[in-house]
C-alpha atoms as a PDB file:
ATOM      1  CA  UNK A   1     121.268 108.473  86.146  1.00  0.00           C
ATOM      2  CA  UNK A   2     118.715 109.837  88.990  1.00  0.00           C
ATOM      3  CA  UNK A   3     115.981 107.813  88.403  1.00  0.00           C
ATOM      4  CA  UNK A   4     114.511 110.129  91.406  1.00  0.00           C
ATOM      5  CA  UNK A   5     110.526 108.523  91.648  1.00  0.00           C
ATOM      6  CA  UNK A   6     111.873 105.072  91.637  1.00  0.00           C
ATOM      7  CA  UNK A   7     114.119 105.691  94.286  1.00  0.00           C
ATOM      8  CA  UNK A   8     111.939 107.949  96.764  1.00  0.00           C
ATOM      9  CA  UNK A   9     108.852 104.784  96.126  1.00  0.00           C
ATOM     10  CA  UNK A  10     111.430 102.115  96.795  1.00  0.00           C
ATOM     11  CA  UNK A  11     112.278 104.151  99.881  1.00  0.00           C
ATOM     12  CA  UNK A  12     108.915 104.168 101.014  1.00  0.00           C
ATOM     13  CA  UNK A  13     108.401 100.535 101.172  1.00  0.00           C
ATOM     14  CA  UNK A  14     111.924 100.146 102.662  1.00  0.00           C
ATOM     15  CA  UNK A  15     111.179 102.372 105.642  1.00  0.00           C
ATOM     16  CA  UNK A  16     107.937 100.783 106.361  1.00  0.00           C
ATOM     17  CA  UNK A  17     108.931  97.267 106.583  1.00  0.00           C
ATOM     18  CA  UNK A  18     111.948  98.119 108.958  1.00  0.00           C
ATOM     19  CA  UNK A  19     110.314 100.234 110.973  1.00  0.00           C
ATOM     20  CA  UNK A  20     107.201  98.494 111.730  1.00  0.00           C
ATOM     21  CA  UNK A  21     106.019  94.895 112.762  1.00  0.00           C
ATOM     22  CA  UNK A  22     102.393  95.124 111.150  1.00  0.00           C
ATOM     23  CA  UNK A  23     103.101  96.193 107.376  1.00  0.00           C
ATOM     24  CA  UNK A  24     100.586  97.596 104.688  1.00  0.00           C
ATOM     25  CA  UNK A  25     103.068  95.763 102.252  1.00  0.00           C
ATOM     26  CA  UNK A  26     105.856  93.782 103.566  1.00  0.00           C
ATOM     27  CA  UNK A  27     108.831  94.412 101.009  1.00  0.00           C
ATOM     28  CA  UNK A  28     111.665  92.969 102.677  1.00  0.00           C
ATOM     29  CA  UNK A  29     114.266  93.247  99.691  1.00  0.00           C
ATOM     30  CA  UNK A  30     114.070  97.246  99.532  1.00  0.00           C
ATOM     31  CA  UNK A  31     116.492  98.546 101.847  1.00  0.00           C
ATOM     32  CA  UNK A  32     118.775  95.736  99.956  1.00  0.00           C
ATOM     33  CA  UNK A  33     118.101  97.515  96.575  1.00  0.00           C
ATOM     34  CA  UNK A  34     118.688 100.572  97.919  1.00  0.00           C
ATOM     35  CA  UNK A  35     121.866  99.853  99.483  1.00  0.00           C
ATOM     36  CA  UNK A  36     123.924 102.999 100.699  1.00  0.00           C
ATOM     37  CA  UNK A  37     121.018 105.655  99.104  1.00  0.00           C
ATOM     38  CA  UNK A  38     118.869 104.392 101.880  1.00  0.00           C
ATOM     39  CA  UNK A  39     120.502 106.691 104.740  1.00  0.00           C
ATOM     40  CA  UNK A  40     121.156 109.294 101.846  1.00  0.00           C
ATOM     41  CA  UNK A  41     117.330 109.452 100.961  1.00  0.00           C
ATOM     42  CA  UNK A  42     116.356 109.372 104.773  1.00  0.00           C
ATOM     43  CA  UNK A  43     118.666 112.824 105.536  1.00  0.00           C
ATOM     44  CA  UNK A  44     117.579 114.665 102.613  1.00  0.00           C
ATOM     45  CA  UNK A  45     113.533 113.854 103.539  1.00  0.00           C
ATOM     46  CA  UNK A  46     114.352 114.832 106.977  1.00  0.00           C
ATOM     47  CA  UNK A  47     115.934 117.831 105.728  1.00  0.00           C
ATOM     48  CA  UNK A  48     112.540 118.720 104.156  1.00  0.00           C
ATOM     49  CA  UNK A  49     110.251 118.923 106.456  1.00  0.00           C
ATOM     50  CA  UNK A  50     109.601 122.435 106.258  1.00  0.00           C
ATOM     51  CA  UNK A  51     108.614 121.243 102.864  1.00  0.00           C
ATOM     52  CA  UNK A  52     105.896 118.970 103.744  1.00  0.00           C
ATOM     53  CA  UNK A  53     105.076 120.303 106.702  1.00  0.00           C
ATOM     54  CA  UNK A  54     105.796 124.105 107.096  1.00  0.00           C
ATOM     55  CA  UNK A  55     106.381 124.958 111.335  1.00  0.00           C
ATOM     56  CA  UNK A  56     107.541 121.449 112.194  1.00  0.00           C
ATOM     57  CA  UNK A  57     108.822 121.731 115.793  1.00  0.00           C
ATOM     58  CA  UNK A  58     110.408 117.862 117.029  1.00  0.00           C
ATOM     59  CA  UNK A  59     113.598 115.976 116.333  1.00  0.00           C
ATOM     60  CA  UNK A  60     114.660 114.704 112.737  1.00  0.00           C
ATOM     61  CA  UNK A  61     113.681 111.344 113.389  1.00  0.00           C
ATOM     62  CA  UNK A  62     109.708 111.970 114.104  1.00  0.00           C
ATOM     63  CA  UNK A  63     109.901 114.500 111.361  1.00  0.00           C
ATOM     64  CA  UNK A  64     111.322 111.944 108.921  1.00  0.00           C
ATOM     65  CA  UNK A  65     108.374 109.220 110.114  1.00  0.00           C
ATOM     66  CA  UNK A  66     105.631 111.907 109.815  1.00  0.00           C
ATOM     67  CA  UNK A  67     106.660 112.469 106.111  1.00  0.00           C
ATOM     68  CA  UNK A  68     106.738 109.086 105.143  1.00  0.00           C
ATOM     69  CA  UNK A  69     103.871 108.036 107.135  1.00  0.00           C
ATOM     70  CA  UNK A  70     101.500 111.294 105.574  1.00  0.00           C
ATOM     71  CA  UNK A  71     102.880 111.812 102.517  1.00  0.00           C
ATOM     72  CA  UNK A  72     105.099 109.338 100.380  1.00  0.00           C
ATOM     73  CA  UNK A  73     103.921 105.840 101.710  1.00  0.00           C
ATOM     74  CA  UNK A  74     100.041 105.660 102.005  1.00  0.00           C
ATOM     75  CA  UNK A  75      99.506 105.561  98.046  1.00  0.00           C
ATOM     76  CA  UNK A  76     103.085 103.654  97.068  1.00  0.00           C
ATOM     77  CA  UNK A  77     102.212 100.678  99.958  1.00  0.00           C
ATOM     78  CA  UNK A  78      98.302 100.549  99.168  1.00  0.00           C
ATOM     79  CA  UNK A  79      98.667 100.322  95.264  1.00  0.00           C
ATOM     80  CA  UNK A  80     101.918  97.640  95.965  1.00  0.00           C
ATOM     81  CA  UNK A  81      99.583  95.559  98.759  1.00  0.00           C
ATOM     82  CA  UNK A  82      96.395  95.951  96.267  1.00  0.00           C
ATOM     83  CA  UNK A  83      97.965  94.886  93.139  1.00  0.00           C
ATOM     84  CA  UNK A  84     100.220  92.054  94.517  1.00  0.00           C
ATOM     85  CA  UNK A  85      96.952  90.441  96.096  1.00  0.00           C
ATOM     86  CA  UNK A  86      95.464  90.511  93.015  1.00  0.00           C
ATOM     87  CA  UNK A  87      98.356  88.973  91.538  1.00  0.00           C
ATOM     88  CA  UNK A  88      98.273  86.350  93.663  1.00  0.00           C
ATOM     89  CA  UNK A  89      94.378  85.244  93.187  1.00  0.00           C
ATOM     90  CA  UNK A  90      95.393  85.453  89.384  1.00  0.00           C
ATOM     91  CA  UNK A  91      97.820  82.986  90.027  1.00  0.00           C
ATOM     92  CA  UNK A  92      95.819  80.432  91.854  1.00  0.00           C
ATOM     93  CA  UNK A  93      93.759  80.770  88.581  1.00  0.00           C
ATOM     94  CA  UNK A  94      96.434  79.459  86.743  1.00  0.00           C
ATOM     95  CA  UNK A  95      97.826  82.728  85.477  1.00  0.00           C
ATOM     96  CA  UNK A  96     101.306  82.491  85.046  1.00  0.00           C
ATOM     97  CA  UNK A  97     102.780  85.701  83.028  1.00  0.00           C
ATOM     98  CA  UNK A  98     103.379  88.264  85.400  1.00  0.00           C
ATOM     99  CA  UNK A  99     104.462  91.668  83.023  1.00  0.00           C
ATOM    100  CA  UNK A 100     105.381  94.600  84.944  1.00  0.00           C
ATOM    101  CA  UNK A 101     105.171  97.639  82.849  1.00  0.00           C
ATOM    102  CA  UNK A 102     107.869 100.862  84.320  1.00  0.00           C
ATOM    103  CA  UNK A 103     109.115  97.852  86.920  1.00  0.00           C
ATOM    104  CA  UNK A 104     111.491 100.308  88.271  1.00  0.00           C
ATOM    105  CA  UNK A 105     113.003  98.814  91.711  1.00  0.00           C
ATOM    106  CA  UNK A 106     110.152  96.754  92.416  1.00  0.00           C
ATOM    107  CA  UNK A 107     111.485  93.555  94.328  1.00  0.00           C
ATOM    108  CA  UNK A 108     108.322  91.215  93.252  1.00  0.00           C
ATOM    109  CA  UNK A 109     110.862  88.841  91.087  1.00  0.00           C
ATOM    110  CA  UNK A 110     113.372  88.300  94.311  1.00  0.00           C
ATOM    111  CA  UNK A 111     110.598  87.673  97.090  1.00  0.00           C
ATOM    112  CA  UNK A 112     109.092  85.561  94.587  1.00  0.00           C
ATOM    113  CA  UNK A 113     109.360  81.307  95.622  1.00  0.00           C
ATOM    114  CA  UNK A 114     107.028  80.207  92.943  1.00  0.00           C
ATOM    115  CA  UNK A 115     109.377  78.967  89.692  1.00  0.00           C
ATOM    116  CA  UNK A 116     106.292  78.915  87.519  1.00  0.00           C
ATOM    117  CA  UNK A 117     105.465  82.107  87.261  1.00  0.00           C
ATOM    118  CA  UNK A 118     107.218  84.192  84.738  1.00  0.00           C
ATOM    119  CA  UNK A 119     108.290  87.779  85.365  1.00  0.00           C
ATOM    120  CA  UNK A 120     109.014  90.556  82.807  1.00  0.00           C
ATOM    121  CA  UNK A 121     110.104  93.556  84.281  1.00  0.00           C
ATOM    122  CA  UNK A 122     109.672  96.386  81.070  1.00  0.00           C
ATOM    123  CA  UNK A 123     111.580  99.464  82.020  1.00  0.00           C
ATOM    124  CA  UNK A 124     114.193 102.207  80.138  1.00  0.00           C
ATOM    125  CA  UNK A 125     117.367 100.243  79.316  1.00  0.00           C
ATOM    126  CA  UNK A 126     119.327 102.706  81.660  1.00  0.00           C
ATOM    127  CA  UNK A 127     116.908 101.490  84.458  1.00  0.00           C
ATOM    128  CA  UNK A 128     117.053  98.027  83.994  1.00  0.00           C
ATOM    129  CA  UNK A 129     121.064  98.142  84.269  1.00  0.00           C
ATOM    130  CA  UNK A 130     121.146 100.117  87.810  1.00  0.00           C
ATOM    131  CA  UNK A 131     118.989  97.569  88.823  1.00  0.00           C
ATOM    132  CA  UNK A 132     121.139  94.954  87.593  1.00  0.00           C
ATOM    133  CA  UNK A 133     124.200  96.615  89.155  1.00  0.00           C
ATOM    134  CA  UNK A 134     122.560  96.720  92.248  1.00  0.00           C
ATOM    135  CA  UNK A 135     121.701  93.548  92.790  1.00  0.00           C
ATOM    136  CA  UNK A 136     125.014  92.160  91.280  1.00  0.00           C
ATOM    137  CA  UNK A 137     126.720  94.096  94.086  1.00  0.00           C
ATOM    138  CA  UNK A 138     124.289  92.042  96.317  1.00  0.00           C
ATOM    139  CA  UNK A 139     125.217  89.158  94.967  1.00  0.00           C
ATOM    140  CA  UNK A 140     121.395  88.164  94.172  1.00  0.00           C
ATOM    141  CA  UNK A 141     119.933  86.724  91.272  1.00  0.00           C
ATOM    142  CA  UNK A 142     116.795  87.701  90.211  1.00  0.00           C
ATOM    143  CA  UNK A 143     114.002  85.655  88.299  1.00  0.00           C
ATOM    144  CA  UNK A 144     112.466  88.037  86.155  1.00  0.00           C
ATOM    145  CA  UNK A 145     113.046  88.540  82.629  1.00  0.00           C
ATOM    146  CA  UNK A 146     114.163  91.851  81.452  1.00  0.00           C
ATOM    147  CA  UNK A 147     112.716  93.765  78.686  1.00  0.00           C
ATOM    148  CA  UNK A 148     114.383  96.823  77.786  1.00  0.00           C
ATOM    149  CA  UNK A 149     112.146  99.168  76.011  1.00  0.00           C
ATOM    150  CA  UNK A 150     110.284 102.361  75.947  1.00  0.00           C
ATOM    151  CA  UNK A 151     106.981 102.098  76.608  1.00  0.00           C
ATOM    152  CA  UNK A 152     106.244 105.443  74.833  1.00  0.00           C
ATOM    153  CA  UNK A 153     107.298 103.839  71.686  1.00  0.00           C
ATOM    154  CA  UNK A 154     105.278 101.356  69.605  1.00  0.00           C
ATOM    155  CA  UNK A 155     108.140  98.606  69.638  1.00  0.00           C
ATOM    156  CA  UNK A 156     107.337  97.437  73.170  1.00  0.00           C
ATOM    157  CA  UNK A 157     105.265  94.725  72.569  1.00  0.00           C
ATOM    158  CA  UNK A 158     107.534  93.412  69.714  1.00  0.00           C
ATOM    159  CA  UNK A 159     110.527  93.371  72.284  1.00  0.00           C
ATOM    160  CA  UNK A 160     108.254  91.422  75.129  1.00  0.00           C
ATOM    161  CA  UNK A 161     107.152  88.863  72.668  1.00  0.00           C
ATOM    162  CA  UNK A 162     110.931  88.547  71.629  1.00  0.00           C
ATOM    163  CA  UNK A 163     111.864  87.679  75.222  1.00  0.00           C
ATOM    164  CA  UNK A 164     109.381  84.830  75.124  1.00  0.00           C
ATOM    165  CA  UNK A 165     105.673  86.369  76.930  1.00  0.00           C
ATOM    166  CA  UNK A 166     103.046  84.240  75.556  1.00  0.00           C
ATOM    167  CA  UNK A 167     100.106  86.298  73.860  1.00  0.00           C
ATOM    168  CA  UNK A 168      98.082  83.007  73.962  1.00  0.00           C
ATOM    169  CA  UNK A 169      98.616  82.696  77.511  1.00  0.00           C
ATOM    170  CA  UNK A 170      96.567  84.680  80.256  1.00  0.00           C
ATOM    171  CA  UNK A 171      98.644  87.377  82.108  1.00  0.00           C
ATOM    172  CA  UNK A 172      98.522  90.069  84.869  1.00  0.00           C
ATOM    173  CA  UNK A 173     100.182  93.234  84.543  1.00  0.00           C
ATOM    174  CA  UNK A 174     101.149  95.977  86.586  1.00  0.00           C
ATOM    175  CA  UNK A 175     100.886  99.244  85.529  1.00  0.00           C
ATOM    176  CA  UNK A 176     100.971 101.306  88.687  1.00  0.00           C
ATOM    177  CA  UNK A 177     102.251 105.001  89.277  1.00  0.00           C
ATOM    178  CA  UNK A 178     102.583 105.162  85.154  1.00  0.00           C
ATOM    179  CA  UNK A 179      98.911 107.147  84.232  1.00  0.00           C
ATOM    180  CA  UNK A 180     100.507 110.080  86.179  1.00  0.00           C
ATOM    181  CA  UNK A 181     102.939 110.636  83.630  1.00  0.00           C
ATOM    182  CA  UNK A 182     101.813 110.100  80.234  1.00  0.00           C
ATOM    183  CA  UNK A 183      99.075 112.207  78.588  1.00  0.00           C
ATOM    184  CA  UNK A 184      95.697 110.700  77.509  1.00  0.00           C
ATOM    185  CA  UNK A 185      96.022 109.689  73.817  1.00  0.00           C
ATOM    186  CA  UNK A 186      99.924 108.251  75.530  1.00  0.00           C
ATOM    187  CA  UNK A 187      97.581 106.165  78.032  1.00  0.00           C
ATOM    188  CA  UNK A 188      95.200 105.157  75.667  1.00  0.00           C
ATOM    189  CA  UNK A 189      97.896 103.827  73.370  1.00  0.00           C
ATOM    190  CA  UNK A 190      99.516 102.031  76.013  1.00  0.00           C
ATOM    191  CA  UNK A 191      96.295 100.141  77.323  1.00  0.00           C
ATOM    192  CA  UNK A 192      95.091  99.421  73.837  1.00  0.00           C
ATOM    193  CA  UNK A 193      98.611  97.971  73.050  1.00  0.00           C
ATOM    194  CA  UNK A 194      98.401  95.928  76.560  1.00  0.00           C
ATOM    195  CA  UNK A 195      95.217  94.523  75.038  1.00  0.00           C
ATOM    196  CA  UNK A 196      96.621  93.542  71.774  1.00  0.00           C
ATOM    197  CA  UNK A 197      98.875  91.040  73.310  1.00  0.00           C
ATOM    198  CA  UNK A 198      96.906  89.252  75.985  1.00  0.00           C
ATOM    199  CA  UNK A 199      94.319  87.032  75.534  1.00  0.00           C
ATOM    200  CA  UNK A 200      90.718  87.085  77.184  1.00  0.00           C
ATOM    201  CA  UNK A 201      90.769  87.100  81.024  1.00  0.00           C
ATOM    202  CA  UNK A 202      93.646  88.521  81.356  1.00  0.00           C
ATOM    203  CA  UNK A 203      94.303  90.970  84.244  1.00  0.00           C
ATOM    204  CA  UNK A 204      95.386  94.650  84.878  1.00  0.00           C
ATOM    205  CA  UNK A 205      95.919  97.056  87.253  1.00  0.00           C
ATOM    206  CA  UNK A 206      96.694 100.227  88.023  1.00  0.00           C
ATOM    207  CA  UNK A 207      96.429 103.499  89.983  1.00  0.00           C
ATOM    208  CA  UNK A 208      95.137 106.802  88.423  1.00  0.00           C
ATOM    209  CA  UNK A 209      94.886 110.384  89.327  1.00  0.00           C
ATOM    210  CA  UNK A 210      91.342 111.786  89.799  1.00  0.00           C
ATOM    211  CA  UNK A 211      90.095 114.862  88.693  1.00  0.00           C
ATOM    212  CA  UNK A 212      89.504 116.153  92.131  1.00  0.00           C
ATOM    213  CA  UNK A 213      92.653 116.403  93.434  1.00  0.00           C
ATOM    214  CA  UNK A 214      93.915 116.437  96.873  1.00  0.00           C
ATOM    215  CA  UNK A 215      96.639 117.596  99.099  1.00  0.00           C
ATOM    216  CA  UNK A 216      98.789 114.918  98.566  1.00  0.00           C
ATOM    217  CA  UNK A 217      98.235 114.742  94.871  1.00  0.00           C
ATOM    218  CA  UNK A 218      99.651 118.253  94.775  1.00  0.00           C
ATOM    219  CA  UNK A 219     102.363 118.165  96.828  1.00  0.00           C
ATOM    220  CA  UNK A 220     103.171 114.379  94.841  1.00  0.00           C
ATOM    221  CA  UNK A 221     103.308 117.150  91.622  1.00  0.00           C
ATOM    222  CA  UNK A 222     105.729 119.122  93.093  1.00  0.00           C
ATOM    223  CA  UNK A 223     108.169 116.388  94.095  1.00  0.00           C
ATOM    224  CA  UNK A 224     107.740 114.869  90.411  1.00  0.00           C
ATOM    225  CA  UNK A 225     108.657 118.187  89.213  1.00  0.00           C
ATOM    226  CA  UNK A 226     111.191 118.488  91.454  1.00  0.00           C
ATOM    227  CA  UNK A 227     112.775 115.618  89.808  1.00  0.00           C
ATOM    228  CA  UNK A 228     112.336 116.502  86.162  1.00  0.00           C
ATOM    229  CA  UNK A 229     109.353 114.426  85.961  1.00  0.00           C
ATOM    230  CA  UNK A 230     105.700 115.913  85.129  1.00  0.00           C
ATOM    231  CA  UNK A 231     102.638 114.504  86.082  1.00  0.00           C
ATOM    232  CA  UNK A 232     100.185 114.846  82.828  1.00  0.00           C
ATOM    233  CA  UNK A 233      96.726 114.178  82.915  1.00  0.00           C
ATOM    234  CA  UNK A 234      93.299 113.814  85.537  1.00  0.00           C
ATOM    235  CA  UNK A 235      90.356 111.521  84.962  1.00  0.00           C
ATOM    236  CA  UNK A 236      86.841 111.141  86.598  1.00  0.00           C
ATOM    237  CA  UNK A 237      85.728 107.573  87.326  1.00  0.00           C
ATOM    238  CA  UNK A 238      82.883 107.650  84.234  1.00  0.00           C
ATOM    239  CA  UNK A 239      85.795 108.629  82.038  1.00  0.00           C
ATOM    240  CA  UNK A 240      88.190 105.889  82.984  1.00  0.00           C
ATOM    241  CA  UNK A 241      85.614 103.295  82.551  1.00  0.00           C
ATOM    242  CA  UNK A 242      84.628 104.382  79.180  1.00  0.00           C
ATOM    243  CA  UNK A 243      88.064 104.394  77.943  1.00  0.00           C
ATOM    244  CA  UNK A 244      88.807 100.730  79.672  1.00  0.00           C
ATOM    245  CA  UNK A 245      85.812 100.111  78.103  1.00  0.00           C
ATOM    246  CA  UNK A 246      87.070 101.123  74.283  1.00  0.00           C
ATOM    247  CA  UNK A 247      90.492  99.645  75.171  1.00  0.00           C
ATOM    248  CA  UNK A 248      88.573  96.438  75.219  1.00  0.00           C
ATOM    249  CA  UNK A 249      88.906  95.778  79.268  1.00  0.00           C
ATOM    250  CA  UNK A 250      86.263  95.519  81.784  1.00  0.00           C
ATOM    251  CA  UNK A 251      86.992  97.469  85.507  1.00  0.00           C
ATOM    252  CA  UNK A 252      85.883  94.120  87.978  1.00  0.00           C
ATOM    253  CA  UNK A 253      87.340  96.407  91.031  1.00  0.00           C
ATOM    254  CA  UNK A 254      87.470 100.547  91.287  1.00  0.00           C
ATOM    255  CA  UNK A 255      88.999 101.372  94.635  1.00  0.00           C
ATOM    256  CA  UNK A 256      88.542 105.261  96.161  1.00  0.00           C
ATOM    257  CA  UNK A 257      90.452 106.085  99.232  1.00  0.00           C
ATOM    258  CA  UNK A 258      88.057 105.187 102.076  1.00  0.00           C
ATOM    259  CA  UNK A 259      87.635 101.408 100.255  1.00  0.00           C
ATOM    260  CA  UNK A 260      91.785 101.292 100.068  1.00  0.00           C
ATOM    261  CA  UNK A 261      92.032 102.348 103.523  1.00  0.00           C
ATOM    262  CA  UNK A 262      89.354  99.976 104.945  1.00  0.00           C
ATOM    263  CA  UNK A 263      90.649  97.283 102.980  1.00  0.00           C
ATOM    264  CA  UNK A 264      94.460  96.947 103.389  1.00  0.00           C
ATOM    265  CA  UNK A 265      95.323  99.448 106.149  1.00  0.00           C
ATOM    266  CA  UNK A 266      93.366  98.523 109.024  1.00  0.00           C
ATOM    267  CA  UNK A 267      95.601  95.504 110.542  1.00  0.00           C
ATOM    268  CA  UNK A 268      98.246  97.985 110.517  1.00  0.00           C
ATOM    269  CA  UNK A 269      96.402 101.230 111.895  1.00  0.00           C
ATOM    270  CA  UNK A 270      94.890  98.444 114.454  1.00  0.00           C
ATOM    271  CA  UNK A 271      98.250  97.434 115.873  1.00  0.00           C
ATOM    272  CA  UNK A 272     100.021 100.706 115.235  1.00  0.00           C
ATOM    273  CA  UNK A 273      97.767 103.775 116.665  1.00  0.00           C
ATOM    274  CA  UNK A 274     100.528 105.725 117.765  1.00  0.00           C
ATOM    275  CA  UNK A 275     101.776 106.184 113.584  1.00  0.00           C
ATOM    276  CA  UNK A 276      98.190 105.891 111.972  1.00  0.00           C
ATOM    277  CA  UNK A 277      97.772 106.030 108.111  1.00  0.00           C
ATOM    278  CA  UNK A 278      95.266 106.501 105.491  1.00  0.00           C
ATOM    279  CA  UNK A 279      94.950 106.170 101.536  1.00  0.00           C
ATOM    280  CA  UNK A 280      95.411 109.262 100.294  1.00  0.00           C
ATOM    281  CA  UNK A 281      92.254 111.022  98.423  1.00  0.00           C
ATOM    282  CA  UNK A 282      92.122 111.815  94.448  1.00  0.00           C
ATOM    283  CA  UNK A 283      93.739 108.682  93.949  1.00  0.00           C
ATOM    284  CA  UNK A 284      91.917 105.477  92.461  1.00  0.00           C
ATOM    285  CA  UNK A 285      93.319 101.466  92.288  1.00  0.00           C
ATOM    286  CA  UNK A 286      91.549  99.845  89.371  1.00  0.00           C
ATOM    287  CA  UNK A 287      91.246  96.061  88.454  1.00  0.00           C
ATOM    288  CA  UNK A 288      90.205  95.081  85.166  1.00  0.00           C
ATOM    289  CA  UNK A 289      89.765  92.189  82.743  1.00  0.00           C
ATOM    290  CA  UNK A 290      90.810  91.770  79.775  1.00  0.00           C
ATOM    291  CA  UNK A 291      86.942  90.822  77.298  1.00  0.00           C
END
C-alpha cells in the first residue's frame, strides 16, 4: 500500500512544525505518524528539485525547504489551520460530532484533549489499518472512531450511522483535498449524501480547485499523477455556490488566496522573513452550513 498523497501532506505538516517556531498549523503528532518514511520522503523531495524548480544551484537542505515552503505546504497547512479553527468555534457552539471524510493521516483525534467530542475518521479500509499499525507501533491510542468505507459508494452513510454518528445531532465535517479527485456528479453525490445525515446548522468544509488554475495547481497534477492518483474536475466560485446551494448548504465563508494568506499566514511570514510563504492561487477554502 502507497497511499502516496497522504503521505507527501502528512509530510508537509511534519516538516513545518519541526522546523519552525511560528507555525501556519502546529501538528505536532506528524513526524510520529510518519515514523521512519519521514527521512525517506525528505531524500526523495530533495532529490527532486530539478523537478520543482528546474536550475536549482544550493545544497540539499535549502533545496528541500524551498520545495516544501513553495510548493507542497502553503495549501496542505492553510486548509488544516482554516478548517481546524472552524472546528473549534463549532465546538464552543456545542457541536460535538466531528466526521472526517478521506481522514488519511490526519492527527486531529491524538492532539485532541476534549473527551466530548466525537471523532470519525472515514477512510479506505486499507488506510485506516496503516494508520492503525502506525500508531500501534507508537504505542498511542487514538480517540477517533473508525469507519471503514468507500466514500465513492452509496453505503457510507449506512456504515457511519452503524458506528454510532448521530444524524439528530449537529456536526462538522472535513472534507478537504477530496473535490480534486472525484468528478462532478461524484462530488455532488457526496455533498448531497453529507446533507442527508446532518441536521440543520451543521458545518462543512472544504478546499476546491478553481477554474483558473495556477502554477502550483499544475505542478500538484503532476505529483497526483505521479502517484496513480488523478485530479478530476475545476469549478468557478458562481458554480460552487449554486451546487452548495442545491445540495441544500449555505457557503457562510469563501476564502481566495490573498484572504487565506492574510488570514492565517501572517504571524508566521511576520516572524519568519527569511522562509516567507503564501496561499497558493486557483485554490478556494469554503465554509458552509448546513439549511
Amino acid at each position: 500500500m502507497d497511499n502516496t498523497t497522504a503521505k507527501v501532506s502528512c509530510f508537509a505538516r511534519a516538516y513545518h512544525y519541526k522546523n519552525n517556531t511560528t507555525h501556519i498549523f502546529a501538528d505536532s503528532c506528524a513526524q510520529k505518524i510518519l515514523g521512519e518514511e519521514y527521512a525517506q520522503i525528505a531524500e526523495s523531495m530533495a532529490q527532486g528539485i530539478n523537478f520543482f524548480m528546474p536550475g536549482f544551484k544550493g545544497s540539499k537542505e535549502d533545496g528541500l525547504r524551498l520545495i516544501v515552503d513553495n510548493q507542497l505546504s502553503p495549501s496542505v497547512l492553510g486548509r488544516s489551520a482554516f478548517c481546524e479553527r472552524k472546528l473549534s468555534e463549532a465546538e464552543a457552539d456545542g457541536c460535538r460530532q466531528y466526521v472526517l471524510f478521506a481522514a488519511g493521516y490526519d492527527t486531529y483525534a491524538l492532539r485532541n484533549t476534549d473527551a466530548s467530542v466525537k471523532v470519525y475518521e472515514l477512510d479506505l479500509p486499507e488506510m485506516v489499518e496503516d494508520k492503525r499499525s502506525r500508531m500501534g507501533k507508537l504505542g498511542k491510542e487514538s480517540s477517533a472512531t473508525y469507519v471503514r468505507c468507500n466514500l465513492a459508494e452509496e453505503t457510507w452513510p449506512d456504515k457511519l450511522l452503524e458506528k454510532g454518528f448521530k444524524e439528530t445531532d449537529r456536526a462538522f465535517g472535513s472534507l478537504l483535498g477530496i473535490s480534486y479527485y472525484l468528478e462532478k456528479e461524484e462530488w455532488e453525490r457526496l455533498l448531497r449524501s453529507v446533507a442527508g445525515i446532518t441536521p440543520k446548522g451543521s458545518k462543512i468544509c472544504f478546499d476546491y480547485p478553481l477554474a483558473q488554475e495556477s502554477k502550483e495547481t499544475i505542478v500538484n497534477k503532476a505529483l497526483a499523477s505521479g502517484a496513480g492518483e488523478r485530479m478530476k474536475a475545476l469549478y468557478t466560485e458562481a458554480g460552487m455556490r449554486v451546487l452548495l446551494t442545491e445540495c441544500g448548504f449555505r457557503v457562510t465563508e469563501h476564502l481566495e488566496a490573498s484572504d487565506m494568506t492574510e488570514e492565517y499566514f501572517t504571524d508566521y511570514n511576520k516572524n519568519t522573513p527569511e522562509h516567507p510563504m503564501k496561499a497558493p492561487e486557483g485554490i478556494a477554502y469554503v465554509l458552509a452550513v448546513r439549511m
